[in-house]
C-alpha atoms as a PDB file:
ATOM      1  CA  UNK A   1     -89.290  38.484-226.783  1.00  0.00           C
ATOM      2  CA  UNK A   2     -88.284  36.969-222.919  1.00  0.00           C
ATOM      3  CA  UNK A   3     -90.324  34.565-221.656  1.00  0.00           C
ATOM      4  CA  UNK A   4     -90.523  34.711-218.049  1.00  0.00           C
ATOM      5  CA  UNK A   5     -91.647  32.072-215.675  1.00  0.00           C
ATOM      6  CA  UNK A   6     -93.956  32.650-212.965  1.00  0.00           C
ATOM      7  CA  UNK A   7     -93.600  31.303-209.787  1.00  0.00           C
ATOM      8  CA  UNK A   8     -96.125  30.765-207.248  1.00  0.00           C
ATOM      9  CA  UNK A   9     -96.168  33.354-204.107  1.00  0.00           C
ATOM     10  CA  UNK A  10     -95.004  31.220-200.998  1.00  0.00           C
ATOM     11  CA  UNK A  11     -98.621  32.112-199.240  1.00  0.00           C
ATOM     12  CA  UNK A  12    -100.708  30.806-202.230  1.00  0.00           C
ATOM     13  CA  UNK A  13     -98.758  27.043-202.318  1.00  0.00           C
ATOM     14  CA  UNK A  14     -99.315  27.014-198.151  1.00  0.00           C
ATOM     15  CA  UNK A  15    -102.843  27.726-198.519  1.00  0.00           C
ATOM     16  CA  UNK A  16    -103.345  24.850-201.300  1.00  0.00           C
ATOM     17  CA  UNK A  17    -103.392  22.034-198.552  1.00  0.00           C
ATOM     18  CA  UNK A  18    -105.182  23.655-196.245  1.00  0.00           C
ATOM     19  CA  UNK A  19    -107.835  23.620-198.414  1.00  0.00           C
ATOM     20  CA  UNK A  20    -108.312  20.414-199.450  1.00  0.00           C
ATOM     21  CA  UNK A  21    -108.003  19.000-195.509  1.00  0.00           C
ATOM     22  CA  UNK A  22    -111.696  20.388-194.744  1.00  0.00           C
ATOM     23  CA  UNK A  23    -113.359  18.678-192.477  1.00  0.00           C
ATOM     24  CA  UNK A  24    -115.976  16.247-193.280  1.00  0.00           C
ATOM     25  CA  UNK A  25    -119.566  17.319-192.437  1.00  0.00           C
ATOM     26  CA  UNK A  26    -120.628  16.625-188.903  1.00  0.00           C
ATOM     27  CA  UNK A  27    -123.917  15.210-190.036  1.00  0.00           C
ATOM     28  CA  UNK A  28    -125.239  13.727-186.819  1.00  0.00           C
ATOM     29  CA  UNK A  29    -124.599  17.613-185.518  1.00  0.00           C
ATOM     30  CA  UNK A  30    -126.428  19.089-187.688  1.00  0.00           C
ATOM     31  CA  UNK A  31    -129.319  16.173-187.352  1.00  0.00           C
ATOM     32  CA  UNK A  32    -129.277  16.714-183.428  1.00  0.00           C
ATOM     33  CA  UNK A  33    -129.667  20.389-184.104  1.00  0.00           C
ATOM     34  CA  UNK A  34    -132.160  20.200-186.596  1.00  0.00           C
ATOM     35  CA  UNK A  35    -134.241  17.622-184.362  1.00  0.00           C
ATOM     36  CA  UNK A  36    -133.786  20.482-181.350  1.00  0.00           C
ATOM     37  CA  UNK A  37    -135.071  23.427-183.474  1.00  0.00           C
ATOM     38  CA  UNK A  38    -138.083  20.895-184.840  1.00  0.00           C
ATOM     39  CA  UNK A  39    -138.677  20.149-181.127  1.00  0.00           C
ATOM     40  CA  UNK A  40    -138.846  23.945-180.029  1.00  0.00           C
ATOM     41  CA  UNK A  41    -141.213  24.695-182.910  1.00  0.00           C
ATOM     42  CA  UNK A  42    -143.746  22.012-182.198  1.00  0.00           C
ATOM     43  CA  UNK A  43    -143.666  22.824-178.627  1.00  0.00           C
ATOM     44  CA  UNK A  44    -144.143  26.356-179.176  1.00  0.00           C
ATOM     45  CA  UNK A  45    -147.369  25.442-181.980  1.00  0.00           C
ATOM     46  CA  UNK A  46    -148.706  23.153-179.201  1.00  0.00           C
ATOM     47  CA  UNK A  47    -147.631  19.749-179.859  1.00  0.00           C
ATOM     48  CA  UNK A  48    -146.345  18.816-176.630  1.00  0.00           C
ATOM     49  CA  UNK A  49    -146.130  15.139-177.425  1.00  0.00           C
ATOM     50  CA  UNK A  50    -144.323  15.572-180.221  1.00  0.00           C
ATOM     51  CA  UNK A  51    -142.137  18.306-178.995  1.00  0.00           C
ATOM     52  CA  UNK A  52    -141.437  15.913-176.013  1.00  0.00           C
ATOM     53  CA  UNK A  53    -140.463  13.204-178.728  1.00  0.00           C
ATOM     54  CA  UNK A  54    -138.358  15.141-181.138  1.00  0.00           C
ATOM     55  CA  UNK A  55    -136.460  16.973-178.226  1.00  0.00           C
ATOM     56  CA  UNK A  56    -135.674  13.392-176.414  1.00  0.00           C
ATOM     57  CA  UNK A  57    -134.268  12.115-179.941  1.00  0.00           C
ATOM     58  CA  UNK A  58    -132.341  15.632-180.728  1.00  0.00           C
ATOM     59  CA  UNK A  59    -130.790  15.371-177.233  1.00  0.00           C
ATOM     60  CA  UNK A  60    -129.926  11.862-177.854  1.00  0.00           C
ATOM     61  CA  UNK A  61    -128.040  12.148-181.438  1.00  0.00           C
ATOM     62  CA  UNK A  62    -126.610  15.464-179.507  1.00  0.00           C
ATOM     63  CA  UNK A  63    -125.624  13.230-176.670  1.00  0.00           C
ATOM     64  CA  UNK A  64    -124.325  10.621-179.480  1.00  0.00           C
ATOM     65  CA  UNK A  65    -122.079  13.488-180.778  1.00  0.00           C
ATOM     66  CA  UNK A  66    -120.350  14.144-177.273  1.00  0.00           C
ATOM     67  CA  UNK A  67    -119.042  10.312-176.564  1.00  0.00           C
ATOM     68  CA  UNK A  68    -116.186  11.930-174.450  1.00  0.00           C
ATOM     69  CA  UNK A  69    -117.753  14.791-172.778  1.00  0.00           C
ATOM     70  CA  UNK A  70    -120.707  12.187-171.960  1.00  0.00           C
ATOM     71  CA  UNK A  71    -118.251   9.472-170.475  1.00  0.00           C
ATOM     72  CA  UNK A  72    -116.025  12.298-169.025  1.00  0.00           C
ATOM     73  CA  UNK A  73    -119.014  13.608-166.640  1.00  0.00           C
ATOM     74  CA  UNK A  74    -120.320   9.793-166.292  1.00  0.00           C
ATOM     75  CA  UNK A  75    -116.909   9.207-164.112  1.00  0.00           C
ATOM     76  CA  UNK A  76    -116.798  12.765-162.726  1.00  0.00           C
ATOM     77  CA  UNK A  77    -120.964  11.273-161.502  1.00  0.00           C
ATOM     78  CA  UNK A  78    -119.618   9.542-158.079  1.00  0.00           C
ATOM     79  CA  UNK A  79    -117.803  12.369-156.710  1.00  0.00           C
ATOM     80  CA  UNK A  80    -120.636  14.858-157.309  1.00  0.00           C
ATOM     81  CA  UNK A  81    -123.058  12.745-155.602  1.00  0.00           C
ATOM     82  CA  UNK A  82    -120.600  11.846-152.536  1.00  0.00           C
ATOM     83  CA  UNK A  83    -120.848  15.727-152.209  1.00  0.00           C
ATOM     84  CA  UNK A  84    -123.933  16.025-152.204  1.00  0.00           C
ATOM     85  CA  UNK A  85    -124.378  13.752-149.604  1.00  0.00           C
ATOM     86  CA  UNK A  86    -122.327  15.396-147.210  1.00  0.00           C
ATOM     87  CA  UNK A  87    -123.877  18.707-147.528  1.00  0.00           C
ATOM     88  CA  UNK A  88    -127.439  16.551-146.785  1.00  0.00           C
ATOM     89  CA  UNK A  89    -125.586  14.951-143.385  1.00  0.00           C
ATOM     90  CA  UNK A  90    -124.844  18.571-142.874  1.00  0.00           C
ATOM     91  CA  UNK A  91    -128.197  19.988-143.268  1.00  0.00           C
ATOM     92  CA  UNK A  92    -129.502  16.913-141.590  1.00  0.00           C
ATOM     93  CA  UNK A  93    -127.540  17.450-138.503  1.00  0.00           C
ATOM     94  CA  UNK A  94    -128.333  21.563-138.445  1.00  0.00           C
ATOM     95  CA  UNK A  95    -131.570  20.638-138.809  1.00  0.00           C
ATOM     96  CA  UNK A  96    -131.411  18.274-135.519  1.00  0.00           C
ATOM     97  CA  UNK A  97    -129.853  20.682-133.499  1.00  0.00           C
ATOM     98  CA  UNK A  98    -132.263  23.176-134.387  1.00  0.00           C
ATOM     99  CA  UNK A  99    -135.348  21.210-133.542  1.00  0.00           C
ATOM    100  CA  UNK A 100    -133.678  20.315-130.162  1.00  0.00           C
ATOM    101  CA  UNK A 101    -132.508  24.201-129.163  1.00  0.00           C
ATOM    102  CA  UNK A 102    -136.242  24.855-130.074  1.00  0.00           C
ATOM    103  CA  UNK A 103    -137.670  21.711-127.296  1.00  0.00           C
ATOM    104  CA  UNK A 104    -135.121  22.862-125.121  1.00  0.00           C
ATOM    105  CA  UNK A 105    -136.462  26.788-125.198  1.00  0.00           C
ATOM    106  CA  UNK A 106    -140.058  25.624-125.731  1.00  0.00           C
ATOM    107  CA  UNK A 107    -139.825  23.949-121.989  1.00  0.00           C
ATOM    108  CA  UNK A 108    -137.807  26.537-120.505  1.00  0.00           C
ATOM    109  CA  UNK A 109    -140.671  28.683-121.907  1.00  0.00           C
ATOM    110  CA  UNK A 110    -143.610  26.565-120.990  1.00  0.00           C
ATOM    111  CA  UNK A 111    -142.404  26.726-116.958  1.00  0.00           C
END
């Protein structure tokens, strides 16, 4: 009788430390969305204030769980609102013209 060895297939040994990297649990995750789906029950039963509460402390632990997104559209903030303001000056001003085209017509029209 031969004994054989068996060798491992290459895909089996490559898979082996995949597995044990896992990720760790996202716990504050799955505590924002658990706080969120809590929320959206009460409010939908009639709770308002404590829909109110448990959505404002989902969306914070959420909001707690995106540090870089948060930060990223804190900075991005200044820009949006510079733009914002210019489209205002531009309404402002189209607005201004308007009301004096319609003085100007209203006293051609009141002659």
């Amino acid at each position: 009788m031969v004994v054989v060895p068996l060798s491992k297939p290459d895909y089996e040994s490559a898979m082996t430390p995949e597995a044990e990297k896992s990720e760790s649990m996202n716990w504050i995750g799955f505590a924002a969305g658990g706080t969120l789906v809590a929320a959206g029950l009460l409010l939908l039963v009639g709770e308002r204030r404590a829909g109110m509460v448990a959505a404002a402390s989902g969306t914070a632990l959420a909001m707690l769980n995106e540090k870089e997104t948060l930060l990223s559209w804190w900075n991005a903030m200044p820009g949006y609102i510079e733009q914002v303001q210019r489209v205002l000056n531009q309404v402002q001003t189209t607005v201004d013209d308007v009301d004096a085209k319609r003085e100007a017509l209203h006293r051609v029209l009141a002659r």
